[in-house]
N, C-alpha and C. Protein backbone atom coordinates (compact mmCIF):
# COMPACT_ATOMS: atom_id res chain seq x y z
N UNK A 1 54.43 90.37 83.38
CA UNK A 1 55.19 90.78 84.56
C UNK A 1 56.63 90.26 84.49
N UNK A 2 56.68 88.86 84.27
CA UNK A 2 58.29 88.45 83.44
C UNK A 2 58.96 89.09 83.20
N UNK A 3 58.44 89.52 81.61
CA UNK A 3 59.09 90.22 80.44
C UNK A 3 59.06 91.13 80.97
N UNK A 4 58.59 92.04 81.86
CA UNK A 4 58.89 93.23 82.71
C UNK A 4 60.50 93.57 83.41
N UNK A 5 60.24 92.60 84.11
CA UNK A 5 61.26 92.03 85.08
C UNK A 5 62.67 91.84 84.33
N UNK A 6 62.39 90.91 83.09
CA UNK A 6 63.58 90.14 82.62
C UNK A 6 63.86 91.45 81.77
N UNK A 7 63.49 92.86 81.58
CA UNK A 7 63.92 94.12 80.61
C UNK A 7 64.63 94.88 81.49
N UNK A 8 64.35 94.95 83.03
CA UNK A 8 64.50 95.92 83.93
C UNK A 8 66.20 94.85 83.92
N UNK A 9 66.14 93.87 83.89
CA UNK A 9 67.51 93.01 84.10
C UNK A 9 68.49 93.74 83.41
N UNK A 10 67.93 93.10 82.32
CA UNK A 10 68.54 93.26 80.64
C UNK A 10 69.22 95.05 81.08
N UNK A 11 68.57 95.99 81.24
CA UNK A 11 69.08 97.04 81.06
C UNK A 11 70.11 97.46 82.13
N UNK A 12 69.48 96.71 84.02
CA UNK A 12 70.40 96.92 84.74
C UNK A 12 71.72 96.26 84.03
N UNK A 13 72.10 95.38 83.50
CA UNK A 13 72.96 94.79 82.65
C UNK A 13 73.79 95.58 82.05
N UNK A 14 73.10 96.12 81.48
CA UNK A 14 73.70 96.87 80.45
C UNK A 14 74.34 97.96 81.26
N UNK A 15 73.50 98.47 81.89
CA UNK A 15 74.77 99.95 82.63
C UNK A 15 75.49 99.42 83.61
N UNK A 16 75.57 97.82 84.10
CA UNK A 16 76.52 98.00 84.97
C UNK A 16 77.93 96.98 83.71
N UNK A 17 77.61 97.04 82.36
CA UNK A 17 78.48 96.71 81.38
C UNK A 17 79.30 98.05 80.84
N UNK A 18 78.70 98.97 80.75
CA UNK A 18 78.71 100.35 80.49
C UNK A 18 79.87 101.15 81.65
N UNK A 19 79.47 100.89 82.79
CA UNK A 19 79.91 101.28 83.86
C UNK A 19 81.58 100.25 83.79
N UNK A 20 80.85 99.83 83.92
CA UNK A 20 82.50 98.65 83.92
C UNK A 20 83.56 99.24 82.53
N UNK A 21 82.44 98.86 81.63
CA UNK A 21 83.98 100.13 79.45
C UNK A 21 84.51 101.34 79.95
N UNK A 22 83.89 101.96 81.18
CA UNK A 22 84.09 103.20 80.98
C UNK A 22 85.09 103.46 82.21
N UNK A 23 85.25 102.38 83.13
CA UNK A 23 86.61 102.67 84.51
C UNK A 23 88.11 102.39 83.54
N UNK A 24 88.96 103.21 84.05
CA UNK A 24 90.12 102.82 83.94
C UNK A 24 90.99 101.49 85.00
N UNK A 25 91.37 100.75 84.40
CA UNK A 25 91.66 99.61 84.88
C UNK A 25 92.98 99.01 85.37
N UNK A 26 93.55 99.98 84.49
CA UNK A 26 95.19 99.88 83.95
C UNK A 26 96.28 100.31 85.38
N UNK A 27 95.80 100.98 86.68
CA UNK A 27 96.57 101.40 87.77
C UNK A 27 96.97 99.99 88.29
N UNK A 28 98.49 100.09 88.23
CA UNK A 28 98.93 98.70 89.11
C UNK A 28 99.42 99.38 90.18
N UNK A 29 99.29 97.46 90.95
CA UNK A 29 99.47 97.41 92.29
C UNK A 29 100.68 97.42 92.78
N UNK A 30 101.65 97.14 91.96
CA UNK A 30 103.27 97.04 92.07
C UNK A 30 103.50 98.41 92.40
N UNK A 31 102.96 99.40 91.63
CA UNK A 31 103.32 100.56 91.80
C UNK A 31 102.94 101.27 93.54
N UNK A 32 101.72 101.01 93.85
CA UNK A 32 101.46 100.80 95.42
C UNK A 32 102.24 100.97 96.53
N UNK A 33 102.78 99.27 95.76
CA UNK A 33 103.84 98.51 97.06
C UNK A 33 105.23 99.44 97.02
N UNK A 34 105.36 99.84 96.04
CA UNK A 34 106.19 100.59 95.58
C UNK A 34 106.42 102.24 96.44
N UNK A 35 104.88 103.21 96.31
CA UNK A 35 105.08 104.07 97.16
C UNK A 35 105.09 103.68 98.46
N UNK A 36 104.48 102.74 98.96
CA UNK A 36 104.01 102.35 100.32
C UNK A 36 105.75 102.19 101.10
N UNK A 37 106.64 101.65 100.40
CA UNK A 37 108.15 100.85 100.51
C UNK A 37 108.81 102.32 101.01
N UNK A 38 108.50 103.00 99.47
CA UNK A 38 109.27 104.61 99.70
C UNK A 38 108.76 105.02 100.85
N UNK A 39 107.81 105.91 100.91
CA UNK A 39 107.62 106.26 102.25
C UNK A 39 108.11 106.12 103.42
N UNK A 40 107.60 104.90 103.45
CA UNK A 40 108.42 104.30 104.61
C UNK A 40 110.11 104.63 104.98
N UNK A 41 110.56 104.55 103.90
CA UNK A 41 111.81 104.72 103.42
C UNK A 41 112.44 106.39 104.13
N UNK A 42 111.35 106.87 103.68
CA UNK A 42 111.24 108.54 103.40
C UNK A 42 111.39 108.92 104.94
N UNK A 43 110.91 108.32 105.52
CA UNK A 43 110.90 108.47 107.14
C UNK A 43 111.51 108.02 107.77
N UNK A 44 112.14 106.98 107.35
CA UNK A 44 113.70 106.20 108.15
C UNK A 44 114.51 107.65 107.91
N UNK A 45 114.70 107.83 107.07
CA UNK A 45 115.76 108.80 106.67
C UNK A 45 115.31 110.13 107.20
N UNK A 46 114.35 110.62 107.46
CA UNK A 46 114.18 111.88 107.81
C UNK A 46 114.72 111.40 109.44
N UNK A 47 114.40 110.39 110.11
CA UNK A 47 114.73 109.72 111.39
C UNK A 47 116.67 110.18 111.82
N UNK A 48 116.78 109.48 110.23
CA UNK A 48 118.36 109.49 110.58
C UNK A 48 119.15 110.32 110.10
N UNK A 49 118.70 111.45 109.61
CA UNK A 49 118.91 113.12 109.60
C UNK A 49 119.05 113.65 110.85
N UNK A 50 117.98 113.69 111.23
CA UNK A 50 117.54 114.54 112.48
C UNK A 50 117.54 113.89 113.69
N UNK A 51 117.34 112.30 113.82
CA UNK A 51 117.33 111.63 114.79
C UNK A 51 116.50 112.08 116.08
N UNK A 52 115.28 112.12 115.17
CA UNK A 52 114.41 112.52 115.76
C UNK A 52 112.94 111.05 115.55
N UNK A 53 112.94 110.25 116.60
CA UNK A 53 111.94 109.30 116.02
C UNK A 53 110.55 109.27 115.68
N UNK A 54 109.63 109.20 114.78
CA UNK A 54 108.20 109.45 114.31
C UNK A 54 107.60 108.79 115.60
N UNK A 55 107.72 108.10 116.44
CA UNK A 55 107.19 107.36 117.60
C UNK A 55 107.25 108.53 118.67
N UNK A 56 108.25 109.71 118.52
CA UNK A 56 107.87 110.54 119.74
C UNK A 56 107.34 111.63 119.65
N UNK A 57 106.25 112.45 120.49
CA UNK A 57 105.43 113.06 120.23
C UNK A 57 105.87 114.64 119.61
N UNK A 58 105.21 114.98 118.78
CA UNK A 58 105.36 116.49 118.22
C UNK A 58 106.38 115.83 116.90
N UNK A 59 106.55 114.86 116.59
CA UNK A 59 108.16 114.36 116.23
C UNK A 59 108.00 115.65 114.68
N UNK A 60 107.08 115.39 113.94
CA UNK A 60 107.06 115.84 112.77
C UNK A 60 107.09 117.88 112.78
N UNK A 61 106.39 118.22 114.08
CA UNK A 61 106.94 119.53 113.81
C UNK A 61 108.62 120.07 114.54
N UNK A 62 108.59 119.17 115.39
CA UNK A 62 110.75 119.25 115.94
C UNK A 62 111.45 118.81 114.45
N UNK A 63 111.45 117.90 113.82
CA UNK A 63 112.04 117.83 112.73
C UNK A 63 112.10 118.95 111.63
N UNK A 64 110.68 119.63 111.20
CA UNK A 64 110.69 120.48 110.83
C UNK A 64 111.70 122.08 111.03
N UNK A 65 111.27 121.95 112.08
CA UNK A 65 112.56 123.14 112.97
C UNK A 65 113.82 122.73 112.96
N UNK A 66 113.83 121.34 112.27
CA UNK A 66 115.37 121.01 112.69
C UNK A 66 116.64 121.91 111.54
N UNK A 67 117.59 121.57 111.71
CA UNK A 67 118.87 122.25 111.04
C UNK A 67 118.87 121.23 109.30
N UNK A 68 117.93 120.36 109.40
CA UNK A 68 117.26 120.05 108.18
C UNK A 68 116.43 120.13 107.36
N UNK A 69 115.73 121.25 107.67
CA UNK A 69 115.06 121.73 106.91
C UNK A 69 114.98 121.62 105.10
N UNK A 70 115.92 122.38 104.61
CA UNK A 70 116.12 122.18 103.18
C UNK A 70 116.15 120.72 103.01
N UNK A 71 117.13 119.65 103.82
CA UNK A 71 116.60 117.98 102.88
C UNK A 71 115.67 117.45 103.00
N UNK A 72 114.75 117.94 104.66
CA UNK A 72 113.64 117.45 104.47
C UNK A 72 112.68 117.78 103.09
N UNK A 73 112.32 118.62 102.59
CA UNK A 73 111.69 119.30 101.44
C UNK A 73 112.56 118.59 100.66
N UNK A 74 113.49 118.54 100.15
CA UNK A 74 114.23 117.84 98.98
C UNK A 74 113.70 116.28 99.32
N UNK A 75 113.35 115.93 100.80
CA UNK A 75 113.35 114.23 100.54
C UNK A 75 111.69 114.07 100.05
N UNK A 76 110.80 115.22 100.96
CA UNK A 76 109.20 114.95 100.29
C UNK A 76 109.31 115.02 98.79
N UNK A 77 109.82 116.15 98.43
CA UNK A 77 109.57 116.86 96.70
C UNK A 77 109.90 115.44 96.05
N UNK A 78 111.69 114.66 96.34
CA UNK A 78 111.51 113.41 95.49
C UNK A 78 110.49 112.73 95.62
N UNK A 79 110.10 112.12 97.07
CA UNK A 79 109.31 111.03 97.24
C UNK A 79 107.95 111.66 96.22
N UNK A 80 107.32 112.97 96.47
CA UNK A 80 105.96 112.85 95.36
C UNK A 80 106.28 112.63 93.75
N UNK A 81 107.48 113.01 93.27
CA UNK A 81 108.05 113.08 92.14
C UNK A 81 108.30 111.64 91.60
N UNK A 82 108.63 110.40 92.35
CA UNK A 82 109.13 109.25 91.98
C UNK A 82 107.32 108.51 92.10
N UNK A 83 106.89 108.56 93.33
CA UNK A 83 105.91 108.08 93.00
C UNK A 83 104.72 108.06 92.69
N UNK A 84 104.95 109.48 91.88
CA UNK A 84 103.87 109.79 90.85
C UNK A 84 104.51 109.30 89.60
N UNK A 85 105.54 109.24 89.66
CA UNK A 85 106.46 108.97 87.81
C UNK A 85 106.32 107.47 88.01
N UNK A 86 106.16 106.53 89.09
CA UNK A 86 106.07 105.06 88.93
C UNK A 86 104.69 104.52 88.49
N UNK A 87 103.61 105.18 89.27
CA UNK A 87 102.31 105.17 88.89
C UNK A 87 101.92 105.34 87.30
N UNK A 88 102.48 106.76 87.09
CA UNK A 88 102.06 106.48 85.87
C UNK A 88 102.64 105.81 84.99
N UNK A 89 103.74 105.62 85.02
CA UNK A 89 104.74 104.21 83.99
C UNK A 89 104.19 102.92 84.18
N UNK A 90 103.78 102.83 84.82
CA UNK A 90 103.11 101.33 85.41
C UNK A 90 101.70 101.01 84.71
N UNK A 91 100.96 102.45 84.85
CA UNK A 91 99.80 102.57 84.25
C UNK A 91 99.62 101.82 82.81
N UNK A 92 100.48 103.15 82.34
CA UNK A 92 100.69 102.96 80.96
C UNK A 92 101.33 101.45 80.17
N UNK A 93 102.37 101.37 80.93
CA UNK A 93 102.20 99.87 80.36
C UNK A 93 101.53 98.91 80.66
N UNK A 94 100.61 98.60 81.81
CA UNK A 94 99.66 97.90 82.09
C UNK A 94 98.47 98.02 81.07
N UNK A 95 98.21 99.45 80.92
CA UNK A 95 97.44 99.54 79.52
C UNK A 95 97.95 99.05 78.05
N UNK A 96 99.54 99.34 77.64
CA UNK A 96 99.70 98.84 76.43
C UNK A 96 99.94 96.91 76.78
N UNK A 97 100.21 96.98 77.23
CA UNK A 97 100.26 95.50 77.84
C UNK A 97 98.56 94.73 77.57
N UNK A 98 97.27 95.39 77.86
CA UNK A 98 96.23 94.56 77.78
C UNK A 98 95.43 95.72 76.65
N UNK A 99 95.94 96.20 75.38
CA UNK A 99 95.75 96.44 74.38
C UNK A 99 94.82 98.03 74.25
N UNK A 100 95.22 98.48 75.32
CA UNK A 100 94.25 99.96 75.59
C UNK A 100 95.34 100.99 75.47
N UNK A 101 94.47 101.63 75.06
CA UNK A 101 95.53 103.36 74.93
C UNK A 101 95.44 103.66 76.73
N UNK A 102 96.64 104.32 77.26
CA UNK A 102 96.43 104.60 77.97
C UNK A 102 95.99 105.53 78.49
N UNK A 103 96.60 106.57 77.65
CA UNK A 103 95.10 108.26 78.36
C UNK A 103 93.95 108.35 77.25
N UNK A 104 93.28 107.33 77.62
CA UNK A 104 91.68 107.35 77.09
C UNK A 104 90.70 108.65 77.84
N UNK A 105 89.70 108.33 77.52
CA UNK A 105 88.30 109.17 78.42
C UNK A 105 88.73 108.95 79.90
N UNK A 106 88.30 107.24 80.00
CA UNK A 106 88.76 106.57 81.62
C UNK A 106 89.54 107.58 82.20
N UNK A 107 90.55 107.58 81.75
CA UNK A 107 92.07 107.45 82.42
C UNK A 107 92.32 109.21 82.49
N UNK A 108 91.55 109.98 81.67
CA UNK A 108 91.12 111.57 82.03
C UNK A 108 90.52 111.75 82.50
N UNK A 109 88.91 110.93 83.58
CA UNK A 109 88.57 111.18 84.42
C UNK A 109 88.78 111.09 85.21
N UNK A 110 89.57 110.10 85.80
CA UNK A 110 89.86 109.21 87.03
C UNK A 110 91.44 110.78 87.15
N UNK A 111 92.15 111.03 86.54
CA UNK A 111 92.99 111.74 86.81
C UNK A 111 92.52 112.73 87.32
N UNK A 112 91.69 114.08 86.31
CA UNK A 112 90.83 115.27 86.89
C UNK A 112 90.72 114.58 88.27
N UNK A 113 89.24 113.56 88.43
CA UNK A 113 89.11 113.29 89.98
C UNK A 113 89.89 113.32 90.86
N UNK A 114 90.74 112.71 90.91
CA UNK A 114 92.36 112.44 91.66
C UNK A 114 92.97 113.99 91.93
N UNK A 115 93.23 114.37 91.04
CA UNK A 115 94.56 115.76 90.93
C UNK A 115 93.66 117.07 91.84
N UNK A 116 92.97 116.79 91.60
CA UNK A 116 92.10 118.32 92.44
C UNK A 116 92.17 118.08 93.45
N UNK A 117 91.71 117.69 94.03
CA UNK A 117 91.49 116.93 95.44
C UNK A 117 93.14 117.37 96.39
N UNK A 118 93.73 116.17 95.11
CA UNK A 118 95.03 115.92 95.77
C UNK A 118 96.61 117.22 95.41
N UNK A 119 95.66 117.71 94.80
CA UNK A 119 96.67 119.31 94.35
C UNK A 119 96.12 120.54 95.72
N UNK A 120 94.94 120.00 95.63
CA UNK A 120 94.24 121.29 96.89
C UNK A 120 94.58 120.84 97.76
N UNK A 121 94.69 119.69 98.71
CA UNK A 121 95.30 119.34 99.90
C UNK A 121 96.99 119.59 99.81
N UNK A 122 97.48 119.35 98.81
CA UNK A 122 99.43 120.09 98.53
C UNK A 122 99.70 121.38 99.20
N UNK A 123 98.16 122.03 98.34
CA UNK A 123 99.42 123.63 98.40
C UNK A 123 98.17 123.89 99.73
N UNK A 124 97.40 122.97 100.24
CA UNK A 124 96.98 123.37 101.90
C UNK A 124 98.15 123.47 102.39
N UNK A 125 98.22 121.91 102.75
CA UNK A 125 99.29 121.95 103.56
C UNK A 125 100.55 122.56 103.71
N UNK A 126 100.68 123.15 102.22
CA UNK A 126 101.87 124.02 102.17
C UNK A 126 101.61 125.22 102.96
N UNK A 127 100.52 126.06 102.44
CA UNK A 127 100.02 126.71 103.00
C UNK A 127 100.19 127.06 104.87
N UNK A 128 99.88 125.64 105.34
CA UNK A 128 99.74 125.46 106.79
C UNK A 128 100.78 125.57 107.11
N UNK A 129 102.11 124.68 106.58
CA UNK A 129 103.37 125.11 106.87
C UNK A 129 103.86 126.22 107.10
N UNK A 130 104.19 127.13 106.30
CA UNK A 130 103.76 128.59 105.75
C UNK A 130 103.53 129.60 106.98
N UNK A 131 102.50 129.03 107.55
CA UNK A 131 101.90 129.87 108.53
C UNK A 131 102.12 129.71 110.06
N UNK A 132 102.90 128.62 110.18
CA UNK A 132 103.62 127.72 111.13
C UNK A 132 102.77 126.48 112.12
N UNK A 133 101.79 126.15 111.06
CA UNK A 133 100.93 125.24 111.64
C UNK A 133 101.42 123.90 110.64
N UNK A 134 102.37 123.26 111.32
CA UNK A 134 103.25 122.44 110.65
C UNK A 134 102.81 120.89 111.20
N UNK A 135 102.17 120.79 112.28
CA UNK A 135 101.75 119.72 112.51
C UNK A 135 100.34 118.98 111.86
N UNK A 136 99.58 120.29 111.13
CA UNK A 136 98.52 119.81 110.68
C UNK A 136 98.50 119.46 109.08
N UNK A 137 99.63 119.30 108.53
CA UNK A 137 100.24 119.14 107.60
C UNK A 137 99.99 117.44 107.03
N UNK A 138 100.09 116.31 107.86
CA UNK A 138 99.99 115.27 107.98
C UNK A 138 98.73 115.02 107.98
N UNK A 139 97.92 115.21 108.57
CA UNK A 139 96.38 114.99 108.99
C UNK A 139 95.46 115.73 107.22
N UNK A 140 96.13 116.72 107.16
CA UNK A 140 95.61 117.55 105.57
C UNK A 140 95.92 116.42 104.43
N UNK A 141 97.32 116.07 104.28
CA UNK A 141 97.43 115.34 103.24
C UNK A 141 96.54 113.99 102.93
N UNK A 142 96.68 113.48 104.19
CA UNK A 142 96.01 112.08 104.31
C UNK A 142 94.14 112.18 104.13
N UNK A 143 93.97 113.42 104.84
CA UNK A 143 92.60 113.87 104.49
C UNK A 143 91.82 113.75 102.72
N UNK A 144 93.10 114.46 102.05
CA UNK A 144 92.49 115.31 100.92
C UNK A 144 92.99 114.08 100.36
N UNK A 145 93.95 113.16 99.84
CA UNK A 145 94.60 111.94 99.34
C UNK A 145 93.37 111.13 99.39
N UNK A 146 92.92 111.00 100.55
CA UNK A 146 91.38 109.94 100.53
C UNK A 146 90.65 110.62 100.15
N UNK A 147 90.19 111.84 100.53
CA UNK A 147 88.60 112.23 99.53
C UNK A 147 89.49 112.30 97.96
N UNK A 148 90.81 111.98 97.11
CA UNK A 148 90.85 112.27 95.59
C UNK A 148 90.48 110.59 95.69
N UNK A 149 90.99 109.73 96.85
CA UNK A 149 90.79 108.35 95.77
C UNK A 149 89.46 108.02 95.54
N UNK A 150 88.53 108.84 97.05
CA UNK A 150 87.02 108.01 97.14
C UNK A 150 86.78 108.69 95.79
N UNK A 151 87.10 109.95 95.34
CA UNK A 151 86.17 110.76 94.12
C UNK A 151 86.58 109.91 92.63
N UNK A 152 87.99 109.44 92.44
CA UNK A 152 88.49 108.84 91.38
C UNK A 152 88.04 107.36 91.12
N UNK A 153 87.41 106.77 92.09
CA UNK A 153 87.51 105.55 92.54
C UNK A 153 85.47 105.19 91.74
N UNK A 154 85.32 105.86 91.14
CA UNK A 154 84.17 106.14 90.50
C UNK A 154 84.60 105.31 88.67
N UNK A 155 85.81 105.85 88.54
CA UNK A 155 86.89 105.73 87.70
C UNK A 155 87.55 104.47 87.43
N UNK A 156 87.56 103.60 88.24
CA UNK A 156 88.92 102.65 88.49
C UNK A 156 88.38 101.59 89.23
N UNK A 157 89.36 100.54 89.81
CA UNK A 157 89.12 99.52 90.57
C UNK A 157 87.94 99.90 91.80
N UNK A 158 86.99 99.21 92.05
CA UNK A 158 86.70 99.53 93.27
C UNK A 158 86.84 99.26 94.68
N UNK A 159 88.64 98.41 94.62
CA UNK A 159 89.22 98.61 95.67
C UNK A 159 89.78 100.28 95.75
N UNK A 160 89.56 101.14 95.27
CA UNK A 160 90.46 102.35 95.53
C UNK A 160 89.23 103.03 96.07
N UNK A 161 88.07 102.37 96.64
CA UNK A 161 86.96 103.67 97.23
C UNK A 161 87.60 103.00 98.39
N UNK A 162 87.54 101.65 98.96
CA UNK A 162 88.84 101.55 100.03
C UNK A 162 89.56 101.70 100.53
N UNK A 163 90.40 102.08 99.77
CA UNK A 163 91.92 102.93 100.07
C UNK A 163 91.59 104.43 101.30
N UNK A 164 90.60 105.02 99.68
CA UNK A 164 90.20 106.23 100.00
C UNK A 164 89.21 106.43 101.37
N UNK A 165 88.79 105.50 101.70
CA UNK A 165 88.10 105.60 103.01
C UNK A 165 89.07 105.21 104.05
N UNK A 166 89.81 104.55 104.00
CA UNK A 166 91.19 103.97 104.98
C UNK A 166 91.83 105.73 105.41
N UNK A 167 92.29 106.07 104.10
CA UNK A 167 92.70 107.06 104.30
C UNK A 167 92.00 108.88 105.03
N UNK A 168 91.00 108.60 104.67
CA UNK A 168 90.61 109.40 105.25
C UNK A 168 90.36 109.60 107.34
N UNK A 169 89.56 108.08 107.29
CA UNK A 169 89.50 107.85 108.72
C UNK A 169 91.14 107.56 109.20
N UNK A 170 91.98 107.96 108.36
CA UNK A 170 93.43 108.12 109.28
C UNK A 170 93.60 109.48 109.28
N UNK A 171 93.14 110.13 108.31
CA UNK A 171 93.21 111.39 108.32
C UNK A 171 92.61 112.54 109.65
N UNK A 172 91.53 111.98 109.94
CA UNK A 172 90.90 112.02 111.43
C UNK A 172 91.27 112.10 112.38
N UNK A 173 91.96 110.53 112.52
CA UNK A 173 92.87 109.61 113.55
C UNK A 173 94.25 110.91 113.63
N UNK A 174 94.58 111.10 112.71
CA UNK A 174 96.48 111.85 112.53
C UNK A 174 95.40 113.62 113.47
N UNK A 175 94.22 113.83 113.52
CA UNK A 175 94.20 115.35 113.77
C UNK A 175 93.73 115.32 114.94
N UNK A 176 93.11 113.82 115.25
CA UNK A 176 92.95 113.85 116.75
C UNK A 176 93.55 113.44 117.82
N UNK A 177 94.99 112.49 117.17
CA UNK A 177 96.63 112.77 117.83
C UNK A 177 97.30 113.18 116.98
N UNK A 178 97.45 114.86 116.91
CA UNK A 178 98.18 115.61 116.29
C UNK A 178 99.38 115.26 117.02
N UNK A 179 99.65 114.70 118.10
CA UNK A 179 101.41 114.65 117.71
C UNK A 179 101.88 113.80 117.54
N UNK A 180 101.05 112.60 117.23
CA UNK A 180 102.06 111.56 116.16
C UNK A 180 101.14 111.77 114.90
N UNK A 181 101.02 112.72 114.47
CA UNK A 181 100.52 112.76 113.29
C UNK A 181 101.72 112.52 111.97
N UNK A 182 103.05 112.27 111.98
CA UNK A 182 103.88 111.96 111.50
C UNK A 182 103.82 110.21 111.65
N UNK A 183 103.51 109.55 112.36
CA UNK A 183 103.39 108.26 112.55
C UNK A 183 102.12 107.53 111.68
N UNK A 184 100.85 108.31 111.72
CA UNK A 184 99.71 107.64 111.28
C UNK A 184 100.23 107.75 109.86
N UNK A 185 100.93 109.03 109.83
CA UNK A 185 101.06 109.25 108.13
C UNK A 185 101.90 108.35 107.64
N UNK A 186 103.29 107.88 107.91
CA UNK A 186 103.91 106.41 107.73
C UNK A 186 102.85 105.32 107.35
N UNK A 187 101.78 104.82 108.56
CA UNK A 187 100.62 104.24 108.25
C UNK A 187 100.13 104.01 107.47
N UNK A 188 99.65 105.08 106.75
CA UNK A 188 98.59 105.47 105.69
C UNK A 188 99.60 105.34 104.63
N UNK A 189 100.64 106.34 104.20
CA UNK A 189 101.37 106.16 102.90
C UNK A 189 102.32 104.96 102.99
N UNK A 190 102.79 104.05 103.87
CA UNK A 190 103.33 103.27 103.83
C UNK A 190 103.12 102.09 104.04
N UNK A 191 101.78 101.35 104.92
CA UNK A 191 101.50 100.23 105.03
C UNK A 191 100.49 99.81 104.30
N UNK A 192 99.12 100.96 104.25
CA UNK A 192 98.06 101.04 103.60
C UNK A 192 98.41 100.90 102.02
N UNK A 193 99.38 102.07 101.62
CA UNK A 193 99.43 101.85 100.13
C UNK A 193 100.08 99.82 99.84
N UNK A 194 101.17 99.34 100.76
CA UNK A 194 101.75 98.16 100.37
C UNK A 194 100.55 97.13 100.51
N UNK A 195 98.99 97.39 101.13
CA UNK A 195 98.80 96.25 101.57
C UNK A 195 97.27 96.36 100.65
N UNK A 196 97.20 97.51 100.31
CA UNK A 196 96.40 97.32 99.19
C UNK A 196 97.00 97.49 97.56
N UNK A 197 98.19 97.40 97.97
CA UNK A 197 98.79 97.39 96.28
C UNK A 197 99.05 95.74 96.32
N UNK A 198 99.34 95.01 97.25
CA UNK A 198 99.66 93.55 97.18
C UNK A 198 97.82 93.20 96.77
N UNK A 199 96.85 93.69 97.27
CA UNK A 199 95.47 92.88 96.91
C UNK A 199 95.09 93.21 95.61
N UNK A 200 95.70 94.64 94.42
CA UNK A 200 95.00 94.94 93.53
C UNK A 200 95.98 94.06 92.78
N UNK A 201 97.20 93.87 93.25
CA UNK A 201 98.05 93.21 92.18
C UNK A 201 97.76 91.61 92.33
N UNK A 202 97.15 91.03 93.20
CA UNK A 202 97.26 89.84 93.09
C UNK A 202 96.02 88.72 92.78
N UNK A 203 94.56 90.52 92.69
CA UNK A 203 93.22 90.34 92.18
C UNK A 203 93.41 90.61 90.54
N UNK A 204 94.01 91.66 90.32
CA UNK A 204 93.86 91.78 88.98
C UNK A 204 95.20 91.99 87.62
N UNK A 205 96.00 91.86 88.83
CA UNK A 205 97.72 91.88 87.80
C UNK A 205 98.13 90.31 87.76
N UNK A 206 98.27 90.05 88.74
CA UNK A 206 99.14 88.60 88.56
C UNK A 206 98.40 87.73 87.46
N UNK A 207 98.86 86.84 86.57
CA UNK A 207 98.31 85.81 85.75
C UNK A 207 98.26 85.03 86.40
């Protein structure tokens, strides 16, 4: 009955050794604090464009209508552009840094997982825009952003099934006060990403 016992070990062992070779590891937390900063950033400035504050209600579809239109879209398009290009620079040298290739198997699943998710909630919300349902735009992103991390997060640290659940139950939160749904989203991409990029970086980056 032992030797039973002590095989059933031995093997749980083994796949949760298995399980562990096969996550990608290499996503830093700097990079996080990093989008979490932007964002934030991203919304001061849409503020002081339009001067329109994320604290007052409807704020994100009045801005939309505003006579800023075109920079708003120029300020999202950078913000996904920079901090997707930091993520993965960060990646990658975090991987050559602790002696791993960086687009391994790992690091092609955990992406697939991620990009679908988070490509189908894009061109939603574009979509929604589009059709002039501009407030549900916020509540979509934050939605589909948490179901790519819970799905990637299979992949990677398993602080990012965290994230991905944070995010989602804001995603909720942003559709059941659709009119600060511009505010929760600050929240979510800006405090959430800094405050779990300070715990992955200081569990598994810092020396």
């Amino acid at each position: 009955m032992e030797n039973h016992e002590e095989q059933l070990a031995a093997i749980q062992e083994m796949r949760d050794m298995m399980d562990q070779a096969s996550r990608f590891k290499s996503i830093s937390g700097l990079s996080g604090i990093l989008a979490g900063i932007l964002s934030m950033v991203c919304v001061c400035f849409a503020y002081l464009m339009t001067g329109i504050s994320p604290f007052e209600s409807e704020a994100l579809e009045r801005m939309w209508h505003s006579s800023h239109q075109t920079l708003l879209i120029i300020l999202i398009s950078s913000l996904f552009i920079i901090c997707v290009g930091i993520g993965l620079f960060m990646a990658m040298r975090n991987a050559r840094e602790s002696g791993k290739r960086a687009w391994d198997n790992a690091a092609k699943r955990l992406t697939y997982s991620l990009a679908i998710p988070v490509l189908t909630g894009g061109i939603f919300a574009i979509l929604l825009v589009q059709v002039g349902l501009v407030s549900l735009a916020a509540p979509v992103s934050l939605l589909f952003y948490g179901l790519g991390l819970l799905s990637a997060s299979k992949y990677t640290l398993d602080a990012v099934r965290s994230v991905g659940l944070f995010f989602i139950i804001l995603g909720l939160l942003a559709t059941a006060f659709l009119a600060y749904g511009i505010l929760i989203w600050a929240l979510g991409f800006g405090l959430v990403h800094i405050f779990y990029g300070f715990i992955i970086y200081t569990r598994y980056e810092r020396v």
